[in-house]
Protein backbone atom coordinates (compact mmCIF):
# COMPACT_ATOMS: atom_id res chain seq x y z
CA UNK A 1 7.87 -12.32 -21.37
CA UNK A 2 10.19 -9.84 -23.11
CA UNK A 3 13.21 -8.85 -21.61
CA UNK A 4 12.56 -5.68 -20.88
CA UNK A 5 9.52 -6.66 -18.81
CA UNK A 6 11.96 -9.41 -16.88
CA UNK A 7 13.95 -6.92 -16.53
CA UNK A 8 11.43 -4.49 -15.01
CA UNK A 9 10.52 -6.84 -12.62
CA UNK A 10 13.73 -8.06 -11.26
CA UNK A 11 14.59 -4.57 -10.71
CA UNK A 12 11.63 -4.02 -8.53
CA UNK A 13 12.37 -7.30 -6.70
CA UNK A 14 15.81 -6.42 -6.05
CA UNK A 15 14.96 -2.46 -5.42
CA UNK A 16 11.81 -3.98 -2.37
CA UNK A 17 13.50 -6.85 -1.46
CA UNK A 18 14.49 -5.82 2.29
CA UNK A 19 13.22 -2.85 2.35
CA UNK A 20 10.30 -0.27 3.45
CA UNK A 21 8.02 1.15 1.32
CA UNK A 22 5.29 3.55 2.79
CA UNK A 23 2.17 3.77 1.41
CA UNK A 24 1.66 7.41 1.94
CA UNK A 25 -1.38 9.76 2.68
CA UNK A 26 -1.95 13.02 1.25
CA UNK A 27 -2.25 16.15 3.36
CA UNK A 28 -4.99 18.15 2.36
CA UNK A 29 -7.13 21.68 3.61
CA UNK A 30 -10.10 21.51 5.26
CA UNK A 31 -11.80 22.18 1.98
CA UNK A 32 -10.69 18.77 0.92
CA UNK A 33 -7.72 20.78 -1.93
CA UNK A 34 -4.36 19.21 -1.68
CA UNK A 35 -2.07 21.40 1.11
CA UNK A 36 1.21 21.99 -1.76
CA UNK A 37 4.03 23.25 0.73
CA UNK A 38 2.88 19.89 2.89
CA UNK A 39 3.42 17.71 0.20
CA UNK A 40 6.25 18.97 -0.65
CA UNK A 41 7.56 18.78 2.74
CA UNK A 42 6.25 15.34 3.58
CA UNK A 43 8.25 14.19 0.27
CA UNK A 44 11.33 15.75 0.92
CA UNK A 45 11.30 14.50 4.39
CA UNK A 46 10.75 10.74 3.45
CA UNK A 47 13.59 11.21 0.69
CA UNK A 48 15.95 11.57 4.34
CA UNK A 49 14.70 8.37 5.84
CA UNK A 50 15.45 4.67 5.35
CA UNK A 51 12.96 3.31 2.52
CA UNK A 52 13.33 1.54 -0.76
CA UNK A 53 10.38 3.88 -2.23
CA UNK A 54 6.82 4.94 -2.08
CA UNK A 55 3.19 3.83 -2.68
CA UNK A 56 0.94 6.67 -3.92
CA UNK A 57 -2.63 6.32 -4.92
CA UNK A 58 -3.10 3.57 -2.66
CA UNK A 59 -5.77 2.94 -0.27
CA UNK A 60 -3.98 5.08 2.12
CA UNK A 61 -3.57 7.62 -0.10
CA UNK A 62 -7.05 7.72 -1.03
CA UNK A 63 -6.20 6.40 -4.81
CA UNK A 64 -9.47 6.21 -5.83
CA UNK A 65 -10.44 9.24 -5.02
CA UNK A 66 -7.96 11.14 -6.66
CA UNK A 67 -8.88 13.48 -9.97
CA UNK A 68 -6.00 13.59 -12.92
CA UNK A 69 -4.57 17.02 -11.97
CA UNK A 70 -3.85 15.30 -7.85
CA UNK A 71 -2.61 11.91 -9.08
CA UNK A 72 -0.19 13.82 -11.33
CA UNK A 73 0.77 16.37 -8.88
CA UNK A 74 1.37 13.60 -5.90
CA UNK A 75 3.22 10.99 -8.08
CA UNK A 76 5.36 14.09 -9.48
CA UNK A 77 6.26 15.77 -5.97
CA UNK A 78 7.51 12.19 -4.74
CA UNK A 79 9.57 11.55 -8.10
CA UNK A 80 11.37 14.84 -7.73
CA UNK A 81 11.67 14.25 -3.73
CA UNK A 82 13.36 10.43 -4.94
CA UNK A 83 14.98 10.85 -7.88
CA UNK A 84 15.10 8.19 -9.96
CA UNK A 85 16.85 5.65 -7.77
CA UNK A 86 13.59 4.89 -5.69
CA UNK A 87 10.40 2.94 -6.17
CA UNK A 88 7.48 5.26 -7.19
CA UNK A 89 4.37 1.83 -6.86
CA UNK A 90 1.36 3.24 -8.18
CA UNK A 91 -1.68 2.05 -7.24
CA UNK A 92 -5.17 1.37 -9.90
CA UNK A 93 -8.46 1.02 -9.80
CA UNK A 94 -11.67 2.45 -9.88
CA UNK A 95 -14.70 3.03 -7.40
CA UNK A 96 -18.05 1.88 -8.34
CA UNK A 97 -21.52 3.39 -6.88
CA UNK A 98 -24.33 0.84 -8.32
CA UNK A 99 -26.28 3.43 -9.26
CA UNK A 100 -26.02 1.76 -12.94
CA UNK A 101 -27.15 -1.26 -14.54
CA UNK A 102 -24.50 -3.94 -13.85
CA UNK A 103 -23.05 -4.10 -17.55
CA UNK A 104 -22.60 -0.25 -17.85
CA UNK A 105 -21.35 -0.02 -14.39
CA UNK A 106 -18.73 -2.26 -15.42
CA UNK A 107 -17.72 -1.53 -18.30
CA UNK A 108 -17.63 2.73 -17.11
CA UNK A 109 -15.51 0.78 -13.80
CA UNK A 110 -13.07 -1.21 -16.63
CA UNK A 111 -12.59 2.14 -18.58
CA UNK A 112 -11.70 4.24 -15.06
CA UNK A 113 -9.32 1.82 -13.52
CA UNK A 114 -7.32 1.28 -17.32
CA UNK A 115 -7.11 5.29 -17.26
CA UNK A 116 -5.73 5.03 -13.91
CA UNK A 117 -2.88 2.54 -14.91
CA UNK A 118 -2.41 3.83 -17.94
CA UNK A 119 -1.54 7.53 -15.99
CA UNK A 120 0.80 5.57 -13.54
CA UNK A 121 2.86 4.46 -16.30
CA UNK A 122 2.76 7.66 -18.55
CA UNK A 123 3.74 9.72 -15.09
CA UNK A 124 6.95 6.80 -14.76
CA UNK A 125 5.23 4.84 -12.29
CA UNK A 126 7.72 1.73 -11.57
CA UNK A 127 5.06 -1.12 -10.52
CA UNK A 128 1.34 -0.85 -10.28
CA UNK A 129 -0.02 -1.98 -7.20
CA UNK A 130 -3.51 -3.73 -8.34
CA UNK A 131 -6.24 -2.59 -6.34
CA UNK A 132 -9.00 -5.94 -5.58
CA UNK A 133 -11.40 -5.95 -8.34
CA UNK A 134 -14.38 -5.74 -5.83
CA UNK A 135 -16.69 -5.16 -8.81
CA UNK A 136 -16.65 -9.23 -9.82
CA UNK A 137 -18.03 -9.91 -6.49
CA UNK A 138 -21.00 -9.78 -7.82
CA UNK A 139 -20.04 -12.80 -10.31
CA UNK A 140 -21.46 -15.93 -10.68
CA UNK A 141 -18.36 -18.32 -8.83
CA UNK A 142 -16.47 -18.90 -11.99
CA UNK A 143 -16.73 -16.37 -14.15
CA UNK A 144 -16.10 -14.31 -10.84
CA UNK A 145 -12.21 -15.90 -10.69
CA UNK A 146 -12.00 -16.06 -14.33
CA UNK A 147 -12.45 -12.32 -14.60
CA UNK A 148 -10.21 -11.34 -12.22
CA UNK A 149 -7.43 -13.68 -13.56
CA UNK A 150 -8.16 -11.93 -17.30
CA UNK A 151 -8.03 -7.99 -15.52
CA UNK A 152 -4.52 -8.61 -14.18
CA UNK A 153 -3.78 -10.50 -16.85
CA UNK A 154 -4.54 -7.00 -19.53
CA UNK A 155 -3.27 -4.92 -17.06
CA UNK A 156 0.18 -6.58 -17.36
CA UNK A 157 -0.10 -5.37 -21.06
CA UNK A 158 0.40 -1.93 -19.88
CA UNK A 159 4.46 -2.83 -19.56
CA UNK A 160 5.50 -2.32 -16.08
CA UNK A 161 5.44 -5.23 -12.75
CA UNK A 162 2.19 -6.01 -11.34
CA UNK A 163 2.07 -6.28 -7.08
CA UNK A 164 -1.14 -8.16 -6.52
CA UNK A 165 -2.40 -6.80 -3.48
CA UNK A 166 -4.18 -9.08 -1.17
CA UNK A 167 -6.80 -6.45 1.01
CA UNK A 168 -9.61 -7.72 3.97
CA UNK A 169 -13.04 -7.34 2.55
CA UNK A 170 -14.13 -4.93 5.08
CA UNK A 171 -11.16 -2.74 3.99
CA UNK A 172 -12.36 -2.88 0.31
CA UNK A 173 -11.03 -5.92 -0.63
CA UNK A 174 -12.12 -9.95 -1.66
CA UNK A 175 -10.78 -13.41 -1.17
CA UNK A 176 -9.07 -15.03 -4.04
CA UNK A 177 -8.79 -18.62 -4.07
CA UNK A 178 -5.98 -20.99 -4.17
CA UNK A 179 -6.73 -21.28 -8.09
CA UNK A 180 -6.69 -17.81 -8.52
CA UNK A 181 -3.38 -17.14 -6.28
CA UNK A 182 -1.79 -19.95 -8.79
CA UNK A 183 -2.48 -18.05 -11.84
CA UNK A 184 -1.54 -14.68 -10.68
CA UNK A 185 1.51 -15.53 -9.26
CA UNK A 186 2.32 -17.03 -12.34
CA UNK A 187 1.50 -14.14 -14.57
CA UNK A 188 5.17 -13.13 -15.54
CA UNK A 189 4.63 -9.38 -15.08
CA UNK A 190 3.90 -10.02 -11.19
CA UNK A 191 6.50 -8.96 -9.12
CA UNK A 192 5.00 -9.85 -5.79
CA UNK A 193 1.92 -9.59 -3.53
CA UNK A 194 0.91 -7.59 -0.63
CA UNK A 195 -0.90 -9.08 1.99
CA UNK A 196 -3.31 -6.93 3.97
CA UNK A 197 -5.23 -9.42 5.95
CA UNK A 198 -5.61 -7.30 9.28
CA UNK A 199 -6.70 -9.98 11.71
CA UNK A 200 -7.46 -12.55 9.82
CA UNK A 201 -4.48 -14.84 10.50
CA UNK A 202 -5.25 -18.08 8.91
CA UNK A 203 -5.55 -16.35 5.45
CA UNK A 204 -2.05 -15.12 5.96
CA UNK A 205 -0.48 -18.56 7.08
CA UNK A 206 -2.53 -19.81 4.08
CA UNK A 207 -1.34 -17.51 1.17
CA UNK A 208 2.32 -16.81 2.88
CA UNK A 209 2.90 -20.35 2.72
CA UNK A 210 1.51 -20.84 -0.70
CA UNK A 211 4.07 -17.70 -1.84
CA UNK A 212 7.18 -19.01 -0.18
CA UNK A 213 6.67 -23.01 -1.09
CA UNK A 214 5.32 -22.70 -4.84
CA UNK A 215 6.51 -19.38 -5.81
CA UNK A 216 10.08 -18.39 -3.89
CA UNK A 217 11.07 -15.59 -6.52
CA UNK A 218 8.08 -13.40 -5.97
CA UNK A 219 7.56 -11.20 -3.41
CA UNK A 220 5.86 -11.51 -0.07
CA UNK A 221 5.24 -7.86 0.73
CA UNK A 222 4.08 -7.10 3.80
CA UNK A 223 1.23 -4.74 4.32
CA UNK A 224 0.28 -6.30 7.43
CA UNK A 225 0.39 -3.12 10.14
CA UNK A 226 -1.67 -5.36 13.09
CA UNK A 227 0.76 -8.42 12.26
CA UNK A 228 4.09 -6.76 11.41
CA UNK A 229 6.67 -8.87 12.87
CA UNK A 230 4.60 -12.18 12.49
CA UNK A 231 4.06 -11.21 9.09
CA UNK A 232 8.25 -11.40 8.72
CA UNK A 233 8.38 -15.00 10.97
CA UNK A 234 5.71 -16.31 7.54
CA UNK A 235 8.34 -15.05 4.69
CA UNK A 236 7.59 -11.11 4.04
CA UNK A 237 10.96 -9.76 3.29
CA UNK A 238 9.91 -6.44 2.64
CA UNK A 239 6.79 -4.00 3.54
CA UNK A 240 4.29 -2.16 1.78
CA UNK A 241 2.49 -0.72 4.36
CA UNK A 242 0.71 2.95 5.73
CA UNK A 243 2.00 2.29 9.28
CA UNK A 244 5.15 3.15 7.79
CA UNK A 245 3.90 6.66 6.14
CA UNK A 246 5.35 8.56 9.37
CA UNK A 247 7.95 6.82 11.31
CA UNK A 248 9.54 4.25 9.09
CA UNK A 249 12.87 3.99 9.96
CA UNK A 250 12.62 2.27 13.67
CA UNK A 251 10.27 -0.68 10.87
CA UNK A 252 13.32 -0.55 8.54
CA UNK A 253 15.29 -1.64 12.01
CA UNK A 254 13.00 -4.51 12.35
CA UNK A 255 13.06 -6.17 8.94
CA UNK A 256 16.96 -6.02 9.19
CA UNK A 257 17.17 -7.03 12.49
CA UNK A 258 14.82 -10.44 11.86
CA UNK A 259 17.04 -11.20 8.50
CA UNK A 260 20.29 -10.73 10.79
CA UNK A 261 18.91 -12.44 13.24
CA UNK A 262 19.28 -10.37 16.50
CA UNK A 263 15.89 -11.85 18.03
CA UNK A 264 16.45 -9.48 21.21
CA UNK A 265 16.11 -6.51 19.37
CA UNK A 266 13.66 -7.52 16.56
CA UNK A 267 11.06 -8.37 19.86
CA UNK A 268 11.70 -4.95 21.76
CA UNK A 269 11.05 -3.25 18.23
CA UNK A 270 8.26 -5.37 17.17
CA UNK A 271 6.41 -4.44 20.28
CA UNK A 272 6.95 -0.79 20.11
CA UNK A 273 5.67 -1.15 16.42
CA UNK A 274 2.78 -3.24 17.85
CA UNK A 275 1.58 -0.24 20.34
CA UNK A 276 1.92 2.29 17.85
CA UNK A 277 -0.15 0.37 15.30
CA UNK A 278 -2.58 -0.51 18.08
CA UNK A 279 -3.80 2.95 18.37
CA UNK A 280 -3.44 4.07 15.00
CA UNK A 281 -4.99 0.72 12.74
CA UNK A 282 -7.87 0.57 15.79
CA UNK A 283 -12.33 1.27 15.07
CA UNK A 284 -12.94 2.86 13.37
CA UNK A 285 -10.65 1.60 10.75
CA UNK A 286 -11.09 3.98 8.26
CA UNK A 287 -9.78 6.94 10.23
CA UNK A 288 -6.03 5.29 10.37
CA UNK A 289 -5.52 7.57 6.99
CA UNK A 290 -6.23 10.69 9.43
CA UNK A 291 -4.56 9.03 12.63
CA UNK A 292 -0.89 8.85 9.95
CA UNK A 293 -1.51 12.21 9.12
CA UNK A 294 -1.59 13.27 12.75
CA UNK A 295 1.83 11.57 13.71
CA UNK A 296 3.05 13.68 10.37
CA UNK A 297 1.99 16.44 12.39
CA UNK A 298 3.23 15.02 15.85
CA UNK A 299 6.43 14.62 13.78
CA UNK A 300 6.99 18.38 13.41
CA UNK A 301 6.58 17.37 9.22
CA UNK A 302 3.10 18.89 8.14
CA UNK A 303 1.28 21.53 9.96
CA UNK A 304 -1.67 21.17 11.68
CA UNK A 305 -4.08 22.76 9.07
CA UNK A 306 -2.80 19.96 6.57
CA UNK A 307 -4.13 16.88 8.56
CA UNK A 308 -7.46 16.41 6.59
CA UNK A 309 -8.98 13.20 5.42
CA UNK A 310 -10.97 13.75 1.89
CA UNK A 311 -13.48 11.83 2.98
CA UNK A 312 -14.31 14.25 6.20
CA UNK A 313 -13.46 12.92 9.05
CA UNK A 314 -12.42 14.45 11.99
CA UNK A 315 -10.15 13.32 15.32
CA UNK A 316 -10.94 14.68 18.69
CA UNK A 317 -7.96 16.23 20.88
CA UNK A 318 -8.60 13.41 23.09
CA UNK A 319 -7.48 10.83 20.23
CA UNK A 320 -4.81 13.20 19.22
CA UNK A 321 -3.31 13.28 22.87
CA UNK A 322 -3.39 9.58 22.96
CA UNK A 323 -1.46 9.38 19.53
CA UNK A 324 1.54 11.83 20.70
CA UNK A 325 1.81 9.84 23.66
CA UNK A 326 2.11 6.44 21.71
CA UNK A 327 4.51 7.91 19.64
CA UNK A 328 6.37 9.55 22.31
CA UNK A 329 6.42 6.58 24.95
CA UNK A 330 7.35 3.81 21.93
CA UNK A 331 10.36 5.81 20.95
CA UNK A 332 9.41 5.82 17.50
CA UNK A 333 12.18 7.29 14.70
C-alpha cells in the first residue's frame, strides 16, 4: 500500500473514530426534482451539529438513483456546508433490472457502479462506502465470493478508503462469509465496515466479534438504527447511520457517554434513541427515507413541500402526528 493510501485511511479512521456520521436523505418536490434552498438548508444546518461528516449517495440517500447532475450537486452542497475538515463518504454502486441477458447485465452493472466511484473521487469524495454487490447473487457459490472479493479489490484502485458496508438482504443487501469478511478486511484500502443487520442479531455478534478479535485497527461502524446502543456494547465506536440524518446530536451523546462510561445516562439515551427509531425504521421499511425527511420537517429545517421520497411514496397525517410526538416526547436534539 502506498503511503498516501495509508495515509488516506488513517485519516478517515481517526476523522470516524467516535463520531457520528449521518447518512443523509435528499429533499426533493413532488415532481421527484431536487428542492435547492432545502438542501442547502439541510447542509448548513448539519454543519452546526455534532458529527464527524456525512454519507451521501447512500441507501438513504437514494444513491442509486441519483443522475450525474444530483450526485454532483448533493456531494457539492455538503462540501461547501463542511469545509474541508469533515468526512464527505460517498457511496457506489449500480441498480440492475434483469431485463438483460446475465453477461450484458453485468458487465452494463460493472461499467455504472465504476462511473459512480470514479465521480465520488473526482467530486473529493473522502471514502467510498461500497454498496453489496447484489448482482453476484446469482453466482455459482465460489465464483459468487470470489467476485465480490476481486470488485472491492479494483475498486480500491480508484485511490481513496474503502468502508465495506454490511446491509440485510431484504434492505438490498447479501451475506458474506467468514472467508470473504477475512479478505476484505484485509484489503489495505479498507478503512472499516458498516454493519446494517436490522434484526438479525446473531450476524452482528458474528461479524462484530470477527472485526474486534482479528482485525482491531479497522473500523466497526455502526449503521445499526434498531440496535444502536447494543451495537456500541459489540465494539462500534462510531456510526454510519440514517437515524442520525435529523437529530444527531442527543446519538453523538450516546457514543461518548458508553466510551466514558456513564452507564446511567448512556441507558436513558439509548432508550429515547430506541423509541424514536421504533417508529421511524418500522413496515414498511422502505418509507424510513420519507419518515427522516419528516422529522427534517418536524425540526423546523426543510419545509413541508420538500419531504418527497423519489421513489413516490407518501405518509398519512396520521403517521406524521405519531412522528412529532416521538420526537417531541423522547426529547430528541
Amino acid at each position: 500500500m502506498s503511503k498516501s493510501m495509508m495515509d488516506k485511511v488513517l485519516r478517515i479512521r481517526q476523522k470516524i473514530s467516535g463520531g457520528m456520521v449521518p447518512a443523509v436523505p435528499v429533499p426533493r418536490y413532488s415532481d421527484g426534482s431536487i428542492h435547492h434552498d432545502a438542501q442547502l438548508a439541510y447542509a448548513d444546518y448539519l454543519s452546526k451539529m455534532q458529527i464527524s461528516g456525512v454519507a451521501v449517495w447512500s441507501h438513504t440517500g437514494r444513491g442509486l438513483y441519483l443522475n450525474a447532475t444530483e450526485r454532483q450537486e448533493v456531494l457539492m452542497s455538503w462540501r461547501s456546508a463542511l469545509g474541508q475538515d469533515k468526512v464527505i463518504v460517498a457511496g457506489a454502486g449500480a441498480r440492475f433490472t434483469g431485463s438483460l441477458p446475465f453477461a450484458e447485465q453485468l458487465k452494463q452493472w460493472k461499467r455504472d457502479a465504476f462511473r459512480m466511484a470514479e465521480h465520488a473521487v473526482e467530486l473529493g469524495g473522502d471514502a467510498l462506502l461500497v454498496f453489496p454487490p447484489v448482482i453476484y447473487k446469482e453466482l455459482p457459490h465460489n465464483e459468487r465470493d470470489r467476485s465480490i472479493v476481486d470488485y472491492h479489490r479494483e475498486l480500491s484502485r480508484l485511490g481513496i478508503p474503502l468502508i465495506l458496508f454490511y446491509l440485510y438482504e431484504q434492505g438490498g443487501g447479501m451475506d458474506y462469509s467468514d472467508e470473504v469478511l477475512h479478505q476484505l478486511l484485509s484489503l489495505p484500502s479498507t478503512a472499516g465496515i458498516k454493519m446494517a443487520t436490522l434484526d438479525r442479531v446473531m450476524t452482528l455478534q458474528r461479524v462484530s466479534s470477527l472485526v474486534t478479535r482479528e482485525y482491531p485497527d479497522r473500523l466497526l461502524i455502526s449503521g445499526e438504527d434498531r440496535m444502536f446502543g447494543y451495537s456500541l456494547m459489540r465494539g462500534a465506536t462510531s456510526t454510519l447511520m440514517g437515524l442520525g440524518a435529523a437529530y444527531p446530536n442527543i446519538q453523538g451523546d450516546l457514543i461518548t457517554s458508553y466510551q466514558e462510561k456513564k452507564y446511567e445516562l448512556f441507558m436513558e439515551l439509548s432508550s429515547r434513541i430506541d423509541s424514536y427509531a421504533e417508529v421511524t425504521f418500522t413496515e414498511p421499511m422502505d418509507q424510513y427515507i420519507l419518515r427522516m425527511l419528516w422529522s427534517l420537517v418536524c425540526a423546523g429545517v426543510i419545509p413541508r413541500e420538500a419531504a418527497n421520497d423519489i421513489v413516490g411514496y407518501v405518509l398519512s397525517e396520521d403517521v406524521i402526528d405519531q412522528l412529532y410526538s416521538t420526537i417531541h416526547k423522547c426529547r430528541l436534539y
